[in-house]
Protein backbone atom coordinates (compact mmCIF):
# COMPACT_ATOMS: atom_id res chain seq x y z
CA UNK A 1 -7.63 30.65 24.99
CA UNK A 2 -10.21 32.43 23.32
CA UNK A 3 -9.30 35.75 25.45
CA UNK A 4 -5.59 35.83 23.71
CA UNK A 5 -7.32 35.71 20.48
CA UNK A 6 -9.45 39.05 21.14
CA UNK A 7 -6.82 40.63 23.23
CA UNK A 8 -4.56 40.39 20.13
CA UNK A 9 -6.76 41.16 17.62
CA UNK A 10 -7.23 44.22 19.48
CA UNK A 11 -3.56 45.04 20.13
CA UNK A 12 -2.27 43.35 16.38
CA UNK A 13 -5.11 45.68 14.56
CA UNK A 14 -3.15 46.60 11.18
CA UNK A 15 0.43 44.57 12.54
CA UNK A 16 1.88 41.85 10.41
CA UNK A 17 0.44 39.01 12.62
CA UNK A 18 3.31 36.04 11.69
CA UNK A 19 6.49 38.48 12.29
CA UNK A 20 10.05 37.82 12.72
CA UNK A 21 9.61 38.45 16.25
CA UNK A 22 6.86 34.92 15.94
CA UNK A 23 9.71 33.12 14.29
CA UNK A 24 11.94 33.89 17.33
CA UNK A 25 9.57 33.15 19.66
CA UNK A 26 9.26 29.95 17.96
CA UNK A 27 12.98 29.36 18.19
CA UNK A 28 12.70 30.19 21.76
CA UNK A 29 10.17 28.22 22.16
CA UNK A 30 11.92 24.87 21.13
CA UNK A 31 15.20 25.53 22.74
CA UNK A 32 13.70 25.42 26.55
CA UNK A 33 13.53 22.07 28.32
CA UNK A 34 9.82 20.57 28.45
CA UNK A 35 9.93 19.06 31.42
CA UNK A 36 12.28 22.10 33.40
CA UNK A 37 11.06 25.38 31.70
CA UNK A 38 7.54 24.25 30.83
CA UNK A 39 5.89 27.84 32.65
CA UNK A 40 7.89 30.02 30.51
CA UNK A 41 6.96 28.00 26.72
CA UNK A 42 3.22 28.13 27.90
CA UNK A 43 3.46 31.88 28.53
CA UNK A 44 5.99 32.09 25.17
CA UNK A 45 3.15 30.13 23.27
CA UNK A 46 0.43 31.91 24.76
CA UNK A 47 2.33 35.57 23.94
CA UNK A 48 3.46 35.10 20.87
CA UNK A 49 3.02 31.66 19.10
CA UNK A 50 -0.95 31.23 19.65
CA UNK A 51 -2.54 34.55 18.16
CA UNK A 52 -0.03 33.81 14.79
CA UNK A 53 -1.14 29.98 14.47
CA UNK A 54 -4.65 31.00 14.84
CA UNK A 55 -4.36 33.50 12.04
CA UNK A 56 -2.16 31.58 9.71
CA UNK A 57 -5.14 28.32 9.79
CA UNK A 58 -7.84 30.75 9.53
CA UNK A 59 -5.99 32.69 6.26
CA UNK A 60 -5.29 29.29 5.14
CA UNK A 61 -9.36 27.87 5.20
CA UNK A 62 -10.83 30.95 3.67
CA UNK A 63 -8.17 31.62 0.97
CA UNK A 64 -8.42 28.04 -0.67
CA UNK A 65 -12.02 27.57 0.66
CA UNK A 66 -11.46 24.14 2.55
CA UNK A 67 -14.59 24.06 4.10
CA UNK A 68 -15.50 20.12 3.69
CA UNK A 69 -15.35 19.34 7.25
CA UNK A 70 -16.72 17.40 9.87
CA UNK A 71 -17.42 19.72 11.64
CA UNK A 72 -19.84 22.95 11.93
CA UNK A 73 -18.22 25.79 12.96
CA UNK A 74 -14.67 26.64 11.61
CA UNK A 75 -13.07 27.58 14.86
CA UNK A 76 -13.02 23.62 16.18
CA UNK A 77 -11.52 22.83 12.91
CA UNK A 78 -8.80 25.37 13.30
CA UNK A 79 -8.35 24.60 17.12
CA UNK A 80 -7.58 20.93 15.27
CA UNK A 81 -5.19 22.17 13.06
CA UNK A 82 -3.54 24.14 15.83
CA UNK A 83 -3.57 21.57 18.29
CA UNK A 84 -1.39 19.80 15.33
CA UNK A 85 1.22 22.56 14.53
CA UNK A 86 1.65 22.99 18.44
CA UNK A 87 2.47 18.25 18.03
CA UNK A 88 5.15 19.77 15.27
CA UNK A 89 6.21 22.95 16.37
CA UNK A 90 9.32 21.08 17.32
CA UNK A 91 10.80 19.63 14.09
CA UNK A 92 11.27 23.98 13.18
CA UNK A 93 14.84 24.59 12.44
CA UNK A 94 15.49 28.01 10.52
CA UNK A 95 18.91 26.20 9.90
CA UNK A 96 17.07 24.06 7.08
CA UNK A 97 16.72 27.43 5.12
CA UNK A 98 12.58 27.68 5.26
CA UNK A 99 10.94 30.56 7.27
CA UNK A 100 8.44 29.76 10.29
CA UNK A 101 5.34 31.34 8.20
CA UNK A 102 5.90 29.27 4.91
CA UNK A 103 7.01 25.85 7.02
CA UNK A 104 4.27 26.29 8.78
CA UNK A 105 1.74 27.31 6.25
CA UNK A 106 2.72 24.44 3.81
CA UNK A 107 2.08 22.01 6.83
CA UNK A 108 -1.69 23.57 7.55
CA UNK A 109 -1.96 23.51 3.59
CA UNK A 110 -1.14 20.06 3.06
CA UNK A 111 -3.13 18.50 6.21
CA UNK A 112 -6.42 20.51 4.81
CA UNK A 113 -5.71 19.10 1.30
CA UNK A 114 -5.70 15.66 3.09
CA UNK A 115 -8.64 16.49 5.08
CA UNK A 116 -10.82 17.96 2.91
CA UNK A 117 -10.31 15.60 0.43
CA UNK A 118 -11.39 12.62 2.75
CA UNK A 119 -14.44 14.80 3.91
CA UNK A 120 -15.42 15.19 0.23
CA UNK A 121 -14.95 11.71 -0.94
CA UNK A 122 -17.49 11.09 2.13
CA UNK A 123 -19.88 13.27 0.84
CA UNK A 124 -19.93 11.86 -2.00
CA UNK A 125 -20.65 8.59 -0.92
CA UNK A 126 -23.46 9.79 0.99
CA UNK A 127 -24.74 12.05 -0.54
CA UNK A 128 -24.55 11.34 -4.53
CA UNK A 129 -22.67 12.24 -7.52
CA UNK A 130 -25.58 14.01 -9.12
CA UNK A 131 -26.67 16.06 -5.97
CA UNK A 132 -22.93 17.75 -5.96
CA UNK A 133 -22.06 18.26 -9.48
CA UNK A 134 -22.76 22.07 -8.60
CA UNK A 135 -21.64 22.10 -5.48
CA UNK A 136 -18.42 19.85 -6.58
CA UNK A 137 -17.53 22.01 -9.60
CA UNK A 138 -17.59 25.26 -7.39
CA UNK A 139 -15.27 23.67 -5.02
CA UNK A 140 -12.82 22.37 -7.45
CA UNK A 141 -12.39 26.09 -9.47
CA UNK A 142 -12.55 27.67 -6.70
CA UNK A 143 -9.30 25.55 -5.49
CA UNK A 144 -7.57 25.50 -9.13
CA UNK A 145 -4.32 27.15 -7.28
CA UNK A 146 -4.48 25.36 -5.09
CA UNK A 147 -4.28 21.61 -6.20
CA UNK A 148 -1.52 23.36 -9.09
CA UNK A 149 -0.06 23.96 -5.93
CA UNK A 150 -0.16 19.94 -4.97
CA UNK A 151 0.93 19.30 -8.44
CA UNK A 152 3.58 21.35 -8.61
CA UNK A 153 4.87 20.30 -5.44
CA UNK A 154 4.69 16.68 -6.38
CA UNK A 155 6.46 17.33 -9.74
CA UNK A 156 8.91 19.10 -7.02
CA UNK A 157 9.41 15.85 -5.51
CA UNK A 158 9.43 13.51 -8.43
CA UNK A 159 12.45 16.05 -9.74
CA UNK A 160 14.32 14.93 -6.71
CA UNK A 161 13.18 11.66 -6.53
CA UNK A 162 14.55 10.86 -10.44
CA UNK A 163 17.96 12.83 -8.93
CA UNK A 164 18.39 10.72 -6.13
CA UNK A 165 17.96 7.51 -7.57
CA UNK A 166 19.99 8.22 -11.08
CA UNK A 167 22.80 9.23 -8.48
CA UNK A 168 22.81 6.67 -6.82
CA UNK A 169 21.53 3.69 -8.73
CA UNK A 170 24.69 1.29 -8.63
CA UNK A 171 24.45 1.62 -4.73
CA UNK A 172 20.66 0.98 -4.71
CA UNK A 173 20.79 -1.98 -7.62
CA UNK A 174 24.55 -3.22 -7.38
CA UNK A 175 23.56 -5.77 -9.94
CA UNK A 176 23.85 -4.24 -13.75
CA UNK A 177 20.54 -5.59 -15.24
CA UNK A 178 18.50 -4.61 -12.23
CA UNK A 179 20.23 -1.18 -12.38
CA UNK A 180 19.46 -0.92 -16.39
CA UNK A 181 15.80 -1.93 -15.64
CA UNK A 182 15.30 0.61 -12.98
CA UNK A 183 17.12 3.28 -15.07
CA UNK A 184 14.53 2.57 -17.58
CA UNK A 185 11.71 2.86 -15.12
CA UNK A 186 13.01 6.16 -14.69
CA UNK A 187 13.26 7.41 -17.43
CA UNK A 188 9.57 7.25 -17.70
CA UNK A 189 10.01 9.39 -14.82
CA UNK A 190 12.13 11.62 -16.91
CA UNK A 191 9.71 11.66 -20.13
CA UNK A 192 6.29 11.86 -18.06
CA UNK A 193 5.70 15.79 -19.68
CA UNK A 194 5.42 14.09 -22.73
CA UNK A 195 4.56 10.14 -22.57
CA UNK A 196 1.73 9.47 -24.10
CA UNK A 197 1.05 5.90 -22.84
CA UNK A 198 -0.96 5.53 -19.88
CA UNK A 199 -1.98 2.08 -19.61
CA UNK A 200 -0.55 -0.36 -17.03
CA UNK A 201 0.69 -3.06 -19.47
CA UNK A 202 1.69 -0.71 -22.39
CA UNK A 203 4.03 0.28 -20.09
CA UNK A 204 5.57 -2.52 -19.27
CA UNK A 205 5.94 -3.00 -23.53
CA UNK A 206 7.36 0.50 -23.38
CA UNK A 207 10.03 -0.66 -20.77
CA UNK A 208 10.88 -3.79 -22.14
CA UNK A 209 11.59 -2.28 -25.46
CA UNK A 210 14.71 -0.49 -23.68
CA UNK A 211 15.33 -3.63 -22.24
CA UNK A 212 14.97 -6.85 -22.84
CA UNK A 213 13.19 -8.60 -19.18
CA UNK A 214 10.51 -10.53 -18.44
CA UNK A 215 7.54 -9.00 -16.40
CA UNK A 216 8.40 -10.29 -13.20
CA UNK A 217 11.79 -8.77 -12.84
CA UNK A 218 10.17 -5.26 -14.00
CA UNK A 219 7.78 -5.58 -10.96
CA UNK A 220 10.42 -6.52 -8.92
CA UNK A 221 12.68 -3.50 -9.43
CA UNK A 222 9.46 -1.35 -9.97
CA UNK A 223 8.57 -2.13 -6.35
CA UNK A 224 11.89 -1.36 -4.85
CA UNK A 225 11.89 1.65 -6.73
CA UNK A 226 7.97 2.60 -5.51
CA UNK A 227 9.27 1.95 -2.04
CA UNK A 228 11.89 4.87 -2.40
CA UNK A 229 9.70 6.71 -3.64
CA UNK A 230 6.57 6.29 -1.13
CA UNK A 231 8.91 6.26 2.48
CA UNK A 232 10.68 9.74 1.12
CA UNK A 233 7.42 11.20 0.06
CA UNK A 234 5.85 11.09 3.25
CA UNK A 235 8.29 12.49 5.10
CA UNK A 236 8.35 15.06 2.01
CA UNK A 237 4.70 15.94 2.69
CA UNK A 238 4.63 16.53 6.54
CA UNK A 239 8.04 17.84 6.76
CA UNK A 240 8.54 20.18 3.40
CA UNK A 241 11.98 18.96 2.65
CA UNK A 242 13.34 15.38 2.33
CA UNK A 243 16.61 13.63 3.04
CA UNK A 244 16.51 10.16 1.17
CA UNK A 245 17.56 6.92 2.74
């Protein structure tokens, strides 16, 4: 398709490239039967949705510098990324409140965080610690905002996680000393600005301090609680809202 790419960046010179008019196509896009209108979402895609996509994953790589990749030219690892928004272009509903650029963008943002952070810890195996510290250092201040992005979101979700479960902890630990354990676990959750203990089994002190349980049981409820916690986050990550269950 590399002759929609130069026919819009001839026609799109100065344009906003991800538009309204993108988000509707978008919308379009989804609402037409796969199997019965497929000839009219290829030419939607190719008129509207492809150009935008292409843009958005190449703003995306060259803001926040992802360039650990497998690859050697950028274009195959932005026809990846594309190839993956077009696998996810149908979970878009402007219903949930999020705009088609940012839903989109956090998805390319948080499958190149993914990637390049597997592509680095490569290198480094290969390659050597002492051979990168330049290299390494460079890459990480160049992406400061970015991983406070990744933190902030994940504080984001840990907000909501500590919500959820305080809501609805009688439901998910119907007996009153599991619930009191994992309200204590949580609470860690709620202090974790300004805990100051870090190691495994001084934690486990810490909780047993608010109540009084053996080890066992903490791990128990811990687990349960880690579960929540890792099924929702997920689906946190790849979709950019959540819906505990």
């Amino acid at each position: 398709m590399d002759h929609i790419i130069e026919k819009n960046k001839r026609e799109r010179k100065g344009r906003v490239y991800f538009s309204k008019e993108t988000e509707a196509a978008i919308v379009k896009y989804n609402s037409l039967d796969p199997t019965k209108d497929s000839e009219e979402r290829s030419n939607i895609y190719q008129d509207y949705i492809h150009y935008p996509f292409y843009k958005l994953t190449q703003n995306i790589i060259h803001t926040f510098k992802f360039y650990y990749t497998e690859v050697e030219n950028l274009e195959h690892l932005q026809h990846e990324l594309m190839v993956f928004l077009l696998s996810k272009i149908h979970l878009f509903n402007p219903e949930n409140g999020a705009k088609a650029y940012s839903y989109f963008g956090t998805i390319v943002k948080r499958w190149l965080i993914l990637y390049n952070t597997k592509n680095y810890n490569k290198k480094i195996k290969k390659t050597g610690v002492e051979e990168l510290t330049k290299d390494s250092s460079t890459y990480v201040w160049n992406n400061v905002d970015n991983y406070g992005k990744k933190k902030d979101e994940l504080s984001e979700y840990i907000d909501l996680f500590v919500e959820y479960t305080t809501d609805n902890i009688l439901e998910l630990f119907p007996k009153k000393n599991d619930a009191q354990i994992a309200d204590a676990i949580l609470e860690l959750f709620r202090k974790r600005e300004v805990l100051e203990v870090f190691n495994k089994k001084a934690l486990y002190i810490y909780i047993r301090e608010m109540v009084e349980v053996k080890t066992p049981k903490i791990t128990k409820i811990a687990d349960k609680l880690y579960d929540i916690f890792r099924s929702n986050y997920i689906h946190y990550l790849e979709y950019g809202y959540v819906k505990f269950q």
